[in-house]
Protein backbone atom coordinates (compact mmCIF):
# COMPACT_ATOMS: atom_id res chain seq x y z
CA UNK A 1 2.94 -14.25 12.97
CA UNK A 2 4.25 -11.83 11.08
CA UNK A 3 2.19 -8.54 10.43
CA UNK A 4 1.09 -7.06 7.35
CA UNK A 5 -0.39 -2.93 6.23
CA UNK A 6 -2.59 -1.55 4.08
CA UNK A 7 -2.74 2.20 3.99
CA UNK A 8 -4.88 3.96 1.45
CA UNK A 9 -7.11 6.61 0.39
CA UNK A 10 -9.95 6.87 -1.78
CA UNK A 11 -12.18 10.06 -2.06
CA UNK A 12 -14.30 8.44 -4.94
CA UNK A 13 -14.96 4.63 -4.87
CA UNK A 14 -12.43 3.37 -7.26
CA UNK A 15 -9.28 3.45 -4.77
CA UNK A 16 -11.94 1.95 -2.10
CA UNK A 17 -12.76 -1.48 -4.02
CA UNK A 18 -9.34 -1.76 -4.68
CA UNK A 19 -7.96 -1.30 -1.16
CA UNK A 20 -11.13 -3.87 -0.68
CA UNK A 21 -9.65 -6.51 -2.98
CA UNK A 22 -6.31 -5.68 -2.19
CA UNK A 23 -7.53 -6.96 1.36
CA UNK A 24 -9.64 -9.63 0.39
CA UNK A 25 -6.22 -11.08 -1.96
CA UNK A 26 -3.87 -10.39 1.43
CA UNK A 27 -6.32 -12.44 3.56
CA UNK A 28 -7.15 -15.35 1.48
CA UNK A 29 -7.79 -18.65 3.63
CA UNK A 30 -4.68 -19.64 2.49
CA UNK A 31 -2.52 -17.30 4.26
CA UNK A 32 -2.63 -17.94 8.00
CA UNK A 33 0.69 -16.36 9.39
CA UNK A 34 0.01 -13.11 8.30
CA UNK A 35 -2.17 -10.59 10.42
CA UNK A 36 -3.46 -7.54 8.46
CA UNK A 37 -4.27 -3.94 9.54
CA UNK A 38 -6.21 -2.14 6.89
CA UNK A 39 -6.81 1.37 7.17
CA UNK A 40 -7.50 4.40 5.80
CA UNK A 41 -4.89 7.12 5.55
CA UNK A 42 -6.25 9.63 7.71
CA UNK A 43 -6.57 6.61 10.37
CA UNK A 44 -2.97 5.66 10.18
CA UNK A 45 -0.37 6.19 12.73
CA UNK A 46 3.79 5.95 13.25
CA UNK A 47 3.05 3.08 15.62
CA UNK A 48 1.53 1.20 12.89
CA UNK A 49 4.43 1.30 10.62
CA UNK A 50 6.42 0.21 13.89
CA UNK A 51 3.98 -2.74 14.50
CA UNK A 52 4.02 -3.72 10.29
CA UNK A 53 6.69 -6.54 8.79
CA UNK A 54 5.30 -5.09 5.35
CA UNK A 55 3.26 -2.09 3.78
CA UNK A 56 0.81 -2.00 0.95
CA UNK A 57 0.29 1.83 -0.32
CA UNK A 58 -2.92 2.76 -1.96
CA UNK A 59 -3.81 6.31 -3.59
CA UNK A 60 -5.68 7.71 -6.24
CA UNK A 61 -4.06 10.08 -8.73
CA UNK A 62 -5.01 13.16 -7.86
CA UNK A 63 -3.48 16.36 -10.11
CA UNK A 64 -0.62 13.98 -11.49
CA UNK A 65 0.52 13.22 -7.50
CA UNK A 66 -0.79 11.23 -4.49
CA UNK A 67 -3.69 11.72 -2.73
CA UNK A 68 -3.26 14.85 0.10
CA UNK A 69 -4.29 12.10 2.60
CA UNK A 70 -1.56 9.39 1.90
CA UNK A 71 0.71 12.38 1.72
CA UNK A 72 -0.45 13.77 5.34
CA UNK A 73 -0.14 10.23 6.76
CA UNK A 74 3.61 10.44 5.00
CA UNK A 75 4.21 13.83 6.70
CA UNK A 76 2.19 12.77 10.12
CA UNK A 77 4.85 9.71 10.24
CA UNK A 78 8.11 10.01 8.96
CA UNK A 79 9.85 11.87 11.28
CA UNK A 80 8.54 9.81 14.34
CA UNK A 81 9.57 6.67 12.93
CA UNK A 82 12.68 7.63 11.53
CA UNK A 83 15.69 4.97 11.86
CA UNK A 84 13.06 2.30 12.56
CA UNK A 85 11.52 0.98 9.49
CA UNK A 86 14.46 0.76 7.44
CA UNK A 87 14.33 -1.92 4.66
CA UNK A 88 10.44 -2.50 5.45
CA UNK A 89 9.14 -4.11 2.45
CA UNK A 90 5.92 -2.02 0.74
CA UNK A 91 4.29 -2.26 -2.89
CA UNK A 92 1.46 0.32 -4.37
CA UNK A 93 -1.69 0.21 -6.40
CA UNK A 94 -2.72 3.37 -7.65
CA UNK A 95 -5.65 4.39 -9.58
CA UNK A 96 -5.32 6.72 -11.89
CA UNK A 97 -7.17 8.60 -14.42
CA UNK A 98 -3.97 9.87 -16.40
CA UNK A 99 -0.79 7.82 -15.88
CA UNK A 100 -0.18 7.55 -12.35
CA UNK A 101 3.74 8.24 -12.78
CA UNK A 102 3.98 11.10 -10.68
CA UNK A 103 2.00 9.29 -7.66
CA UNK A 104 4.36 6.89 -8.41
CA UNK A 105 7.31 8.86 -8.32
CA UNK A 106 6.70 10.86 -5.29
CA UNK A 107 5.79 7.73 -3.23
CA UNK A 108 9.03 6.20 -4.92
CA UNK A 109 10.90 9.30 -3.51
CA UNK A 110 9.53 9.86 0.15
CA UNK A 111 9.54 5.55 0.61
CA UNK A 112 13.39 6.30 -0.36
CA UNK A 113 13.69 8.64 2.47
CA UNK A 114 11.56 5.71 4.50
CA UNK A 115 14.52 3.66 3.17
CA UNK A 116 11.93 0.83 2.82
CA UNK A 117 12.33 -1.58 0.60
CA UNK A 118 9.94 -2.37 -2.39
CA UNK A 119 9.23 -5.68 -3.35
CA UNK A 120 6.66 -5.69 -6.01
CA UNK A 121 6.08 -4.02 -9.67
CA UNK A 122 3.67 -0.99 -8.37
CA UNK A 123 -0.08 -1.76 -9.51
CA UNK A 124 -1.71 1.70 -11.60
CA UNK A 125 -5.17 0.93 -13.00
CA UNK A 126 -5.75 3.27 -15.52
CA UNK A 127 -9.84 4.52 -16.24
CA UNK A 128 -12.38 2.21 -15.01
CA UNK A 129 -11.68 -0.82 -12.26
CA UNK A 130 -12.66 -4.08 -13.98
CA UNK A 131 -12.93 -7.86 -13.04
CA UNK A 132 -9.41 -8.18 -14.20
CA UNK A 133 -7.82 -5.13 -12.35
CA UNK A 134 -9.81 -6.21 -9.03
CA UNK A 135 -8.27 -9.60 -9.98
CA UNK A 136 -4.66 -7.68 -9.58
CA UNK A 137 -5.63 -6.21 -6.68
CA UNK A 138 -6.02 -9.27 -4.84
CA UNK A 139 -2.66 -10.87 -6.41
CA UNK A 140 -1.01 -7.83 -5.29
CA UNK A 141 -2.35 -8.39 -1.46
CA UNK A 142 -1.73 -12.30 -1.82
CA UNK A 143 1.71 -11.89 -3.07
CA UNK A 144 2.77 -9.32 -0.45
CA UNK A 145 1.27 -11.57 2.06
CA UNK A 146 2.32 -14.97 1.11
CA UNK A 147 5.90 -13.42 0.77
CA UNK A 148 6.02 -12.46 4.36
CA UNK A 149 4.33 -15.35 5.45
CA UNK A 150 6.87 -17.47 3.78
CA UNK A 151 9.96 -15.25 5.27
CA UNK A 152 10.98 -14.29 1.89
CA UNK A 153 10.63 -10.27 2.36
């Protein structure tokens, strides 16, 4: 069985249906060798990057960077787990109200330091969530858990 994560932080409501689809699209009835942790950043410990195969990121764009919580759990974990995760395979959705590229790029840079590996085109939803972006969502968790189911990351 192999294990999957979902980390992410929402303040709003936005970053919460999307971590919620994201979910829903990494536990779809098709997948059944994949068992999924989903929590919230302030919830999330080193031993749960230890126990993961694969990380999903979620964090709203807050100021042009990540959300203080997804950085905390960064900060809270990375020295702890350091040496142990290498080339871990994560992705990222972001909601943003601007661009998202600096989220981006500063959870581009610490997942670096990580030395994880990423697997999938980052998700940004720009504005308002629709049926189509919660639609992406869920390919996003169905793609990063049929990949690890099928031993391909």
């Amino acid at each position: 069985m192999k294990k999957l994560l979902i980390v992410y932080h929402s303040k709003g409501g936005k970053n919460h249906e999307m971590a919620n689809a994201v979910y829903k699209g990494a536990t779809h009835p098709d997948i059944e060798g994949v068992e999924v942790r989903f929590l919230r950043a302030y919830d999330a410990l080193d031993k749960d990057l230890l126990w993961a195969d694969g990380i999903i990121f979620g964090t709203p764009e807050n100021f042009g960077y990540m959300s203080g919580a997804l950085k905390d759990f960064f900060d809270r974990t990375f020295y702890e787990v350091e040496g142990m995760v290498d080339a871990k395979s994560y992705c990222v959705f972001i909601g943003a109200g601007n661009d998202g590229q600096g989220a981006l790029s500063s959870i581009t840079r610490i997942c670096k330091g990580y030395k994880f590996k990423e697997i999938q085109e980052p998700l940004i939803i720009i504005g308002e969530l629709t049926g189509e972006g919660k639609t992406s969502c869920e390919e996003l968790g169905m793609g990063m858990a049929a990949g690890l189911e099928a031993g391909i990351f």
